[in-house]
C-alpha atoms as a PDB file:
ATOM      1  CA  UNK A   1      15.507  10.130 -49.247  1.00  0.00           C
ATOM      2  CA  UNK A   2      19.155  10.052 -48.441  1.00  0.00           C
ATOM      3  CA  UNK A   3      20.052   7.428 -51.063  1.00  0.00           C
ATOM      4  CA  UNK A   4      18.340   4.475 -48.928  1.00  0.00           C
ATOM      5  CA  UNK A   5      16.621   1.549 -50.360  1.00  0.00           C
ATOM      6  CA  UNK A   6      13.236   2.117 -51.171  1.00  0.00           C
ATOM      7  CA  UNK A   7      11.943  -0.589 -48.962  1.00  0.00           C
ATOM      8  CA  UNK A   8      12.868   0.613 -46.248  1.00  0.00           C
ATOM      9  CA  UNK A   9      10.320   1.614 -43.378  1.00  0.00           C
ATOM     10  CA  UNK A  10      10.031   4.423 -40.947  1.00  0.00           C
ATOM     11  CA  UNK A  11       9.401   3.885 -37.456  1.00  0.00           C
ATOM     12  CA  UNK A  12       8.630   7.081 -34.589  1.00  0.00           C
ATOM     13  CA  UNK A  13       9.275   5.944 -30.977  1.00  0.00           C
ATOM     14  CA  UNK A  14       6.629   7.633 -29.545  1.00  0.00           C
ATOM     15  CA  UNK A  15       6.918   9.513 -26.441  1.00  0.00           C
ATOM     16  CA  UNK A  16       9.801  11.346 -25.552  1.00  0.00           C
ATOM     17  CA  UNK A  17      13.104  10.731 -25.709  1.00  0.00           C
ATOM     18  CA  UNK A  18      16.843  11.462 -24.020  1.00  0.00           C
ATOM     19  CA  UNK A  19      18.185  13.153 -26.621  1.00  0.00           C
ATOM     20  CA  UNK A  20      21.987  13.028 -24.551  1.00  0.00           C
ATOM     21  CA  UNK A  21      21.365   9.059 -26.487  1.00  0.00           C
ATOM     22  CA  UNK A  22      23.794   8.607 -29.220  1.00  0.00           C
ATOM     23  CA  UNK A  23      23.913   5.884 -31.748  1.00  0.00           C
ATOM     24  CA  UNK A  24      24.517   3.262 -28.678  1.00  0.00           C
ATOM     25  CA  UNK A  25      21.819   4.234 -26.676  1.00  0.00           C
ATOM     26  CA  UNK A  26      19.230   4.315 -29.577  1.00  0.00           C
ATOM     27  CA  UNK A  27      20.185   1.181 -31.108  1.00  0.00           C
ATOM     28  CA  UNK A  28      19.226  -0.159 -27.501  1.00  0.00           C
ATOM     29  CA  UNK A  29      16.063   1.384 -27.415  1.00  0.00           C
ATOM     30  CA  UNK A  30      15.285   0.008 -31.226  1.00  0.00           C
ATOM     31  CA  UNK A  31      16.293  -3.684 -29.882  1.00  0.00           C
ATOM     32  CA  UNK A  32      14.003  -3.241 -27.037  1.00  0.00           C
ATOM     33  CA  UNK A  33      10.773  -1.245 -29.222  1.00  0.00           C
ATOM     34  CA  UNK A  34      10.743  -3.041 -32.220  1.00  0.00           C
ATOM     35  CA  UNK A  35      12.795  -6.444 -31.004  1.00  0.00           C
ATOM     36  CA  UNK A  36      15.636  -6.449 -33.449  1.00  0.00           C
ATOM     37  CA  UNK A  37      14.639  -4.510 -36.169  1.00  0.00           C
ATOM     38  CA  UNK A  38      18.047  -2.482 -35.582  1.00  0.00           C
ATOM     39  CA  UNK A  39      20.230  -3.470 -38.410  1.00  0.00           C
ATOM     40  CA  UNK A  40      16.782  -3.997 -40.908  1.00  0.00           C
ATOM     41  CA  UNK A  41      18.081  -0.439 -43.322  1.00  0.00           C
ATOM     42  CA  UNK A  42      14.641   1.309 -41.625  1.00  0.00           C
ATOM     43  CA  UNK A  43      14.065   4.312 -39.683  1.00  0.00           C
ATOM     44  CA  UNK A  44      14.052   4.917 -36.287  1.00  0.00           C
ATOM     45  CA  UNK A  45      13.194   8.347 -35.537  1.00  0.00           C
ATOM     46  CA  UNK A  46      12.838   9.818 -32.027  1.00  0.00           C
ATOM     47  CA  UNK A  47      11.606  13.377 -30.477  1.00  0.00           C
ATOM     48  CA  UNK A  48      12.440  14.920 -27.401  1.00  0.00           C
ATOM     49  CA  UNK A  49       9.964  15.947 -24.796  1.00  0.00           C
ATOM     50  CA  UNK A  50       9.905  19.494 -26.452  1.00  0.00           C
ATOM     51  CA  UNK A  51       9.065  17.906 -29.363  1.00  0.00           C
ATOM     52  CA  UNK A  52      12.156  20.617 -30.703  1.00  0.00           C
ATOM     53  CA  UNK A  53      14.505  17.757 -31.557  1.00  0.00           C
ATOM     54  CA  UNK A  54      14.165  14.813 -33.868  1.00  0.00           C
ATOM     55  CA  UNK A  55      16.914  12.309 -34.313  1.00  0.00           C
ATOM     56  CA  UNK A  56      16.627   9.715 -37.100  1.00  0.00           C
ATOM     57  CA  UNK A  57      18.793   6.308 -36.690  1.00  0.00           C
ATOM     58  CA  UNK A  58      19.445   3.931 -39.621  1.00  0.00           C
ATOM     59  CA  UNK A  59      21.842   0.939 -40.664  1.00  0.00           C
ATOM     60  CA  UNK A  60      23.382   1.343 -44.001  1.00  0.00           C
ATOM     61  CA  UNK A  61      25.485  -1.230 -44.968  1.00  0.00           C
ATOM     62  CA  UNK A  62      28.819  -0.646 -43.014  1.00  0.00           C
ATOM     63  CA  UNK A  63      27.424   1.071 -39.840  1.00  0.00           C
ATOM     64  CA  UNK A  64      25.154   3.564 -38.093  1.00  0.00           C
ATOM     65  CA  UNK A  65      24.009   6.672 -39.174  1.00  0.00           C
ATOM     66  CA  UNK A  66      22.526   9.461 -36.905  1.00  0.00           C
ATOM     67  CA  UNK A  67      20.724  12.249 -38.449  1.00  0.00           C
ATOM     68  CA  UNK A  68      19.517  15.078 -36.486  1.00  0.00           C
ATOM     69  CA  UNK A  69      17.297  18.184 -36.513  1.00  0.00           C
ATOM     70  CA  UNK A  70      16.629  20.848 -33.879  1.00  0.00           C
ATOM     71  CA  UNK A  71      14.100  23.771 -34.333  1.00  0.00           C
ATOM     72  CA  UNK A  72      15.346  26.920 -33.340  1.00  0.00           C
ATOM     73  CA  UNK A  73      11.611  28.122 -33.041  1.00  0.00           C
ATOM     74  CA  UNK A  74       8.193  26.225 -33.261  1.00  0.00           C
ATOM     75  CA  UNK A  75       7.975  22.805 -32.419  1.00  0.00           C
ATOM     76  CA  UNK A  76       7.907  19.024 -33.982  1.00  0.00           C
ATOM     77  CA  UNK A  77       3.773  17.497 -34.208  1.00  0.00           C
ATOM     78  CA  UNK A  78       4.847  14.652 -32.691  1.00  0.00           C
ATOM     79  CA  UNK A  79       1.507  11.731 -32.487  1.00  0.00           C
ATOM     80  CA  UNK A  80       0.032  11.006 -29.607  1.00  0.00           C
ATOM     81  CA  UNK A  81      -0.997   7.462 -30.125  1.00  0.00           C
ATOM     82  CA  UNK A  82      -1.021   5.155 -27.036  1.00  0.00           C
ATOM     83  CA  UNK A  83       1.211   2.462 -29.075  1.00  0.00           C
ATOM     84  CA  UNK A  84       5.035   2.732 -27.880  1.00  0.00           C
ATOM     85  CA  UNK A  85       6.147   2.895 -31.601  1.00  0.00           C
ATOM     86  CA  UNK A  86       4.014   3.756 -35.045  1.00  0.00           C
ATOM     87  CA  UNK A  87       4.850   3.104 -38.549  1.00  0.00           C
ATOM     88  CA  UNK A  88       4.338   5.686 -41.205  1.00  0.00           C
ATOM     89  CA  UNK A  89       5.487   6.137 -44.559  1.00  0.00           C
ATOM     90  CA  UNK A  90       8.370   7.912 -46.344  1.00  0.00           C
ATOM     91  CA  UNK A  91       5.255  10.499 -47.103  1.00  0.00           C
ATOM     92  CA  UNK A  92       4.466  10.957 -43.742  1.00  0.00           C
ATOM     93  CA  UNK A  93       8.303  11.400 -42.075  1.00  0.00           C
ATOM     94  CA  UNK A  94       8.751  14.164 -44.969  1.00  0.00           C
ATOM     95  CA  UNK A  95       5.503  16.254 -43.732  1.00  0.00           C
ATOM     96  CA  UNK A  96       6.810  15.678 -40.264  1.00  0.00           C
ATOM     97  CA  UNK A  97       9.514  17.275 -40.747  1.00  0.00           C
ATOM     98  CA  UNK A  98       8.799  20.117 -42.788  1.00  0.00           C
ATOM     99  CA  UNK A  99       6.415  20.538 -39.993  1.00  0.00           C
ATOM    100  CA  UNK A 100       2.867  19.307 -40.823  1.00  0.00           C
ATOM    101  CA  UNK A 101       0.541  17.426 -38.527  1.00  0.00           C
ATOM    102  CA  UNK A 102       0.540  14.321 -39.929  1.00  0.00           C
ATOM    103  CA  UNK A 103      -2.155  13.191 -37.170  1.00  0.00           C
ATOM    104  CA  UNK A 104      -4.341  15.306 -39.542  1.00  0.00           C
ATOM    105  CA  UNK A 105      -3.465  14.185 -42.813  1.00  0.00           C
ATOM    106  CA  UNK A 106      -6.116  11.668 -44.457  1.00  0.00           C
ATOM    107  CA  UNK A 107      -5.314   7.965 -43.910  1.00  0.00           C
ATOM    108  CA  UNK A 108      -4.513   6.048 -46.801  1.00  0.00           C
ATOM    109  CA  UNK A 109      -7.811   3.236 -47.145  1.00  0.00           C
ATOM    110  CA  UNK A 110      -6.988  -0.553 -48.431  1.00  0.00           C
ATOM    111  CA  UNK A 111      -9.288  -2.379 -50.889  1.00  0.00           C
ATOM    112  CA  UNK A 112      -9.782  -6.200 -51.903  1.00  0.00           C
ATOM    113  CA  UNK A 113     -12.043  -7.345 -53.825  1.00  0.00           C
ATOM    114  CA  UNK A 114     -13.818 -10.498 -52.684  1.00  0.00           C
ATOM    115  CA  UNK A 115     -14.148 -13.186 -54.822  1.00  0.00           C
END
């Protein structure tokens, strides 16, 4: 997805948010969420109270990019966890924005073996 590194890791701000933020104003926000995770390559991706407008933020390598979406119909399934800010995966932000609940999609189960 967009030519990042595959390591990278995608982060919702839950809630809404001021979509009249630019890069400035979201880089803020990511400082103060996920305490300086800002220039980390991941994902920031925010909704607005409409849930009609997502905005993705990312570092790559020389500065800030801002990607946006609006919906000219329909709206965003934005969670409604409690947490300010939820990891998914690269999976996940696809679905989200092709429009799927991802709140209904089956979670993925971890394994050990105990020795």
């Amino acid at each position: 997805m967009w030519g990042l590194d595959k390591r990278a890791r995608v982060f919702l701000a839950l809630g809404a948010t001021d979509m009249r933020r630019g890069i400035n104003g979201l880089s803020l926000m990511v400082e103060t969420l996920i305490e300086g995770r800002v220039f980390s390559g991941d994902l920031f991706v925010f909704a607005n109270r409409a849930q009609t407008t997502v905005k993705i933020l990312y570092w790559a390598e020389s500065g800030f990019c801002l990607w946006q979406k609006r919906l000219e119909r329909d709206r965003f399934f934005w969670p409604r966890d409690e947490e300010e800010v939820r990891e998914i995966g690269r999976e996940e932000l696809r679905w989200l924005l092709e429009g799927l609940d991802i709140s209904q999609a089956h979670q993925r189960l971890q394994y050990s073996v105990l020795t």
